[in-house]
Protein backbone atom coordinates (compact mmCIF):
# COMPACT_ATOMS: atom_id res chain seq x y z
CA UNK A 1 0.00 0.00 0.00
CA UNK A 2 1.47 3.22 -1.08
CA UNK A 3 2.20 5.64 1.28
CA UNK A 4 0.69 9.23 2.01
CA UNK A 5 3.42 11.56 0.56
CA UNK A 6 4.87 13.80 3.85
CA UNK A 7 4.23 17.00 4.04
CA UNK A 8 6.52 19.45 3.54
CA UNK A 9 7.03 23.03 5.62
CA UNK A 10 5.53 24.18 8.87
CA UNK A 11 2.63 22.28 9.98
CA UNK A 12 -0.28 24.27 12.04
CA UNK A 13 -1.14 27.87 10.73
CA UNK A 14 -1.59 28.27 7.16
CA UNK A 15 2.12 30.25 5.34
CA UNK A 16 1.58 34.00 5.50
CA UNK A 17 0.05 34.73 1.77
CA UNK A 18 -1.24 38.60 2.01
CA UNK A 19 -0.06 41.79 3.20
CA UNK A 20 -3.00 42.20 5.15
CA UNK A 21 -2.13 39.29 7.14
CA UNK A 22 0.61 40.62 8.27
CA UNK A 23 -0.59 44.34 9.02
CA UNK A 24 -3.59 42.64 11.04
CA UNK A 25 -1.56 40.22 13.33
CA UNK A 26 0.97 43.24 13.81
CA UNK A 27 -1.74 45.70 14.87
CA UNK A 28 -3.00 42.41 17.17
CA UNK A 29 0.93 42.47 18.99
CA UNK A 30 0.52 46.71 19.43
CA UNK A 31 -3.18 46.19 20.66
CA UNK A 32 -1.93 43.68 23.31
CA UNK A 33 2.02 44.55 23.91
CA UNK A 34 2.44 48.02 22.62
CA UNK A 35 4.61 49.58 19.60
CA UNK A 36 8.19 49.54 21.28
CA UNK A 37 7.63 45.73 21.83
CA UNK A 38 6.76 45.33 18.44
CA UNK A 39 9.95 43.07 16.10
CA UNK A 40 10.12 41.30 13.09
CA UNK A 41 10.76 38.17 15.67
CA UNK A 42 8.11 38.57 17.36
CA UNK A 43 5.65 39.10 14.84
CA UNK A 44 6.99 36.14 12.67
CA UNK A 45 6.31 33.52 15.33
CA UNK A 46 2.94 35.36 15.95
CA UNK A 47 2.49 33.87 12.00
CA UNK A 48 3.51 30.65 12.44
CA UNK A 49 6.68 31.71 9.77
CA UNK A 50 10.24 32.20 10.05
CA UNK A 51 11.64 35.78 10.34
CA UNK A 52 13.63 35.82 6.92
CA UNK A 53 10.16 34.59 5.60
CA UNK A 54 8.81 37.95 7.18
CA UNK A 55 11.77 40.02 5.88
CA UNK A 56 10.51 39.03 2.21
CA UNK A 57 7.40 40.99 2.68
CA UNK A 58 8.62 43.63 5.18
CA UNK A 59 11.95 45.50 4.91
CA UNK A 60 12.48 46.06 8.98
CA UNK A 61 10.08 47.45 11.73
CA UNK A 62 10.04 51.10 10.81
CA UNK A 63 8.94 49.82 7.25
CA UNK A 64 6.59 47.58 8.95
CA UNK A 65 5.12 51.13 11.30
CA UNK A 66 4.67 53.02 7.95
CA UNK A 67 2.88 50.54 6.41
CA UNK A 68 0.35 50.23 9.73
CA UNK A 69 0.31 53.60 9.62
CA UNK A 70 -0.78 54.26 6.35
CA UNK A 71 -3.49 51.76 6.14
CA UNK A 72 -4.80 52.91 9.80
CA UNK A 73 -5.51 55.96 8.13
CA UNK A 74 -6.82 54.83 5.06
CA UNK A 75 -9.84 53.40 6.96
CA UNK A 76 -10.53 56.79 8.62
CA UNK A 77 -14.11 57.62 7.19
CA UNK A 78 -13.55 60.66 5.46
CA UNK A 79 -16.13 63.82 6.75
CA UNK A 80 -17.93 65.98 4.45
CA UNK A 81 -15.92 69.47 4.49
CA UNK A 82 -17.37 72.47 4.56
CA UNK A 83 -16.25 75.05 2.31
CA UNK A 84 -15.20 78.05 5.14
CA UNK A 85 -11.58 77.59 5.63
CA UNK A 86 -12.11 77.72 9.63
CA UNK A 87 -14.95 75.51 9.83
CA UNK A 88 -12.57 72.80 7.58
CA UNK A 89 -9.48 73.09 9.84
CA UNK A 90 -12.09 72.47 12.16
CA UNK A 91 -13.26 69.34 10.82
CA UNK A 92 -10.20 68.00 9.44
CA UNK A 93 -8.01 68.75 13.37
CA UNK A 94 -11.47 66.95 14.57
CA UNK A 95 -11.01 63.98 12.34
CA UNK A 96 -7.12 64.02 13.10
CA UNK A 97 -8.02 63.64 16.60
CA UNK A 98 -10.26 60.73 16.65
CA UNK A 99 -7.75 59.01 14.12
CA UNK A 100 -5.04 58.89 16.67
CA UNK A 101 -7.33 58.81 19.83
CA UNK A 102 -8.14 55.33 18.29
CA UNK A 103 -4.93 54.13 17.79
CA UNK A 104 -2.54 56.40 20.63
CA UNK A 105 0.69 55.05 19.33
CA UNK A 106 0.37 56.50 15.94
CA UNK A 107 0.63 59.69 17.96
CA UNK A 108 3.66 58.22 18.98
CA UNK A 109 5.24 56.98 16.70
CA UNK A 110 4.69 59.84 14.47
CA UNK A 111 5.54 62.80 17.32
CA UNK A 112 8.00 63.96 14.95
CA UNK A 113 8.39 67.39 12.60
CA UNK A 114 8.39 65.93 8.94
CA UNK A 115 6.33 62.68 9.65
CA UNK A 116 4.45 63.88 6.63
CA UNK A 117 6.94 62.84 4.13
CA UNK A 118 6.78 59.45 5.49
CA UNK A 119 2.91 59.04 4.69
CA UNK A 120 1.64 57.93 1.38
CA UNK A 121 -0.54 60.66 -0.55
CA UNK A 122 -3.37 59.01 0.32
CA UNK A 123 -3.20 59.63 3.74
CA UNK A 124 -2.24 63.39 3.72
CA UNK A 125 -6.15 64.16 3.55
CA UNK A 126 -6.22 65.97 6.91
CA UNK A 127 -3.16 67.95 6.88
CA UNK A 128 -3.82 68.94 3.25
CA UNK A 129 -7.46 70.07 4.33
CA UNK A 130 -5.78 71.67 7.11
CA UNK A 131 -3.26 73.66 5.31
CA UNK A 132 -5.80 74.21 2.53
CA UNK A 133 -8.06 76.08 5.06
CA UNK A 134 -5.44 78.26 6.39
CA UNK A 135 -4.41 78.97 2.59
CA UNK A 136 -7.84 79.76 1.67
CA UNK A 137 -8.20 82.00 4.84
CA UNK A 138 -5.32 84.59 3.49
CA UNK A 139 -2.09 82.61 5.28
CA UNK A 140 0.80 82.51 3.55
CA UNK A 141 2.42 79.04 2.86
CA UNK A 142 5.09 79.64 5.84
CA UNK A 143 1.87 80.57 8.13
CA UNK A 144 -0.34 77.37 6.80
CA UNK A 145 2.13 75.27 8.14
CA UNK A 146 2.82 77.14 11.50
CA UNK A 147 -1.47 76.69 11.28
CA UNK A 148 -1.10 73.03 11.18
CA UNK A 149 2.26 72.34 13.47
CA UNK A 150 0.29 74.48 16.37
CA UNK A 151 -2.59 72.09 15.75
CA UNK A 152 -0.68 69.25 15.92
CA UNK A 153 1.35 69.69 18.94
CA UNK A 154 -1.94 70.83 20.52
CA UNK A 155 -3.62 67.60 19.21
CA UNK A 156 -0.92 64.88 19.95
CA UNK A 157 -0.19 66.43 23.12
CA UNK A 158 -3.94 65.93 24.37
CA UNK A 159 -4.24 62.37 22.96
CA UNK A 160 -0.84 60.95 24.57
CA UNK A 161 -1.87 62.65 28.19
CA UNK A 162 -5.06 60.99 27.86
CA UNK A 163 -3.79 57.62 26.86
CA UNK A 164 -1.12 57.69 29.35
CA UNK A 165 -3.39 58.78 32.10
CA UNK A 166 -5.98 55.71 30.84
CA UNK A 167 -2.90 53.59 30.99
CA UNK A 168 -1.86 54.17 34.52
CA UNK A 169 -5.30 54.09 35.64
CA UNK A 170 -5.51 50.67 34.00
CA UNK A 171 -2.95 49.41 36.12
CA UNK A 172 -3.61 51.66 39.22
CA UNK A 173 -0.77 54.08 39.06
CA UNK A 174 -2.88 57.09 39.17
CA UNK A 175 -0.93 60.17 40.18
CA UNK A 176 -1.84 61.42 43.77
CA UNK A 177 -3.51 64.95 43.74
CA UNK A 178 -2.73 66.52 46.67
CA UNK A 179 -5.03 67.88 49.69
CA UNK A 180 -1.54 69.42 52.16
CA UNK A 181 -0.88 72.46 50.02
CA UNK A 182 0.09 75.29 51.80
CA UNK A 183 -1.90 78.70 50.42
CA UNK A 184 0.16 80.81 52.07
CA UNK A 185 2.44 79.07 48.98
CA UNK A 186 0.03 78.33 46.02
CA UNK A 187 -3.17 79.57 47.23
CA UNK A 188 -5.08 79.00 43.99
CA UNK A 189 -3.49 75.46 43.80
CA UNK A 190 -4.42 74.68 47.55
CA UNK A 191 -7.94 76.32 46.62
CA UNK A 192 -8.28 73.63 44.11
CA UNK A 193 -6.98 70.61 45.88
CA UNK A 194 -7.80 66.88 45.07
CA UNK A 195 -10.84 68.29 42.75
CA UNK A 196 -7.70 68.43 40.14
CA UNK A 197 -8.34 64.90 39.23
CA UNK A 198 -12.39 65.55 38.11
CA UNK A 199 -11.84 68.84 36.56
CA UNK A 200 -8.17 67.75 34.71
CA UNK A 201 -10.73 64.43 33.41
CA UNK A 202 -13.05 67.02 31.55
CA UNK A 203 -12.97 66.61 27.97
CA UNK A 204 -12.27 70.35 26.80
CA UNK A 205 -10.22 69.00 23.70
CA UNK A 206 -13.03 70.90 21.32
CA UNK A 207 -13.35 73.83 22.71
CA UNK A 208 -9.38 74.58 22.77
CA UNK A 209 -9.24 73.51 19.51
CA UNK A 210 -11.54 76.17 17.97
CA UNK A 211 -9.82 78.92 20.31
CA UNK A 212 -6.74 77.92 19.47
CA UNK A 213 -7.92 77.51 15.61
CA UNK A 214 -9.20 81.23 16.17
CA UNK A 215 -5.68 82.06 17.70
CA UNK A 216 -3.95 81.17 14.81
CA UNK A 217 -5.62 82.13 11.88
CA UNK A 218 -6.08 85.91 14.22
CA UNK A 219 -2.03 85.78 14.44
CA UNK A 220 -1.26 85.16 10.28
CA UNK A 221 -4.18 87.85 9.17
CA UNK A 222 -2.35 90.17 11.95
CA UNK A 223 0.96 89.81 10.45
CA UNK A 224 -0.04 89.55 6.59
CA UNK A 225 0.87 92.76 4.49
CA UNK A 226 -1.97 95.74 3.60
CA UNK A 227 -2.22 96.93 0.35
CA UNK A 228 -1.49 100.84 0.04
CA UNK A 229 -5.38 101.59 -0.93
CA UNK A 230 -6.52 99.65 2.07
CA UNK A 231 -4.93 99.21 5.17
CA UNK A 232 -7.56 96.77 6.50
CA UNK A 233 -7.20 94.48 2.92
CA UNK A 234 -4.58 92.00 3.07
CA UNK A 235 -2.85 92.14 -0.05
């Protein structure tokens, strides 16, 4: 009786045969472990594969963040944007936000100046609708992009507080708000005491953003040039 030829390769998991394979099992190791923990390694025997396996579809882990990156954003549901250049900074720094409070470590990872020439076209939709705005408001190209870096240190910086805060509450590391302050010292801080913790847990991410939006469009129309004929016409 002839025998069942063996089989050959790995035996288990099905071999690795998409892209999207890969980006979903690495978003599983971030979901559960975190970014930094993140390796080609790691994420090969997540697969059931051998790393140099891996490396033919991935060129190393900051290739590997990219390409997470870029398809994170690519399922973003894109908003309808209104056609006044405040209201769609507005709407674009909104959709921004909810993108990376989502996924925190995209804030991360991409907490950088010049992350935008990492991103595929595709997913420059909110900073060009950003910087489109602020050009369509009067701003020069120099003041678009101050426009959009404000925003986005304002906007990373409240999504990584929050998810760090989240995180230590997760694992009950809460920072202690004191109730001993002296207000012969910091009276208004002593005033305030432990009701830090409620008011600092407010979400008052919108209404900063449209002051600050306000802020910064107020600051380029201040500082753009007047044409002779009318001092109160930007030229």
């Amino acid at each position: 009786m002839a025998r069942s030829p063996a089989p050959h390769g790995r035996t288990g998991r099905p071999p690795v045969t998409s892209r999207a394979q890969i980006l979903t099992a690495a978003r599983g190791l971030i979901d559960r472990d975190g970014w930094e923990k993140l390796t080609i390694r790691r994420l090969a025997a997540e697969l059931g594969i051998g790393a140099t396996t891996l490396y033919h579809h991935i060129q190393s882990k900051d290739d590997l963040l990219l390409l997470l990156l870029n398809h994170h954003v690519a399922q973003v549901e894109r908003p309808q944007l209104p056609s006044e250049p405040r209201e769609r900074i507005l709407v674009a720094t909104t959709a921004l936000h909810n993108a990376l409070a989502a996924w925190p470590w995209a804030a991360e990872v991409l907490s950088a100046d010049g992350f935008v020439g990492l991103l595929d076209e595709s997913a420059m939709w909110m900073v060009e609708a950003i910087v489109a705005g602020a050009a369509d408001h009067g701003c020069t190209p120099e003041q678009s992009v101050d426009v959009f870096r404000g925003l986005w240190y304002y906007t990373v910086g409240e999504v990584l507080v929050r998810a760090h805060s989240a995180r230590r509450t997760a694992v009950g590391k809460t920072f202690a708000y004191r109730d001993d302050l002296d207000p012969s010292q910091v009276p208004h801080l002593a005033a305030i005491g432990v009701r830090w913790a409620a008011l600092a847990a407010r979400d008052i991410y919108p209404q900063g953003l449209r002051a600050f939006v306000d802020g910064l469009l107020a600051q380029a129309s201040s500082a753009a040039p007047s044409c002779p004929s009318c001092p109160s016409c930007p030229s």
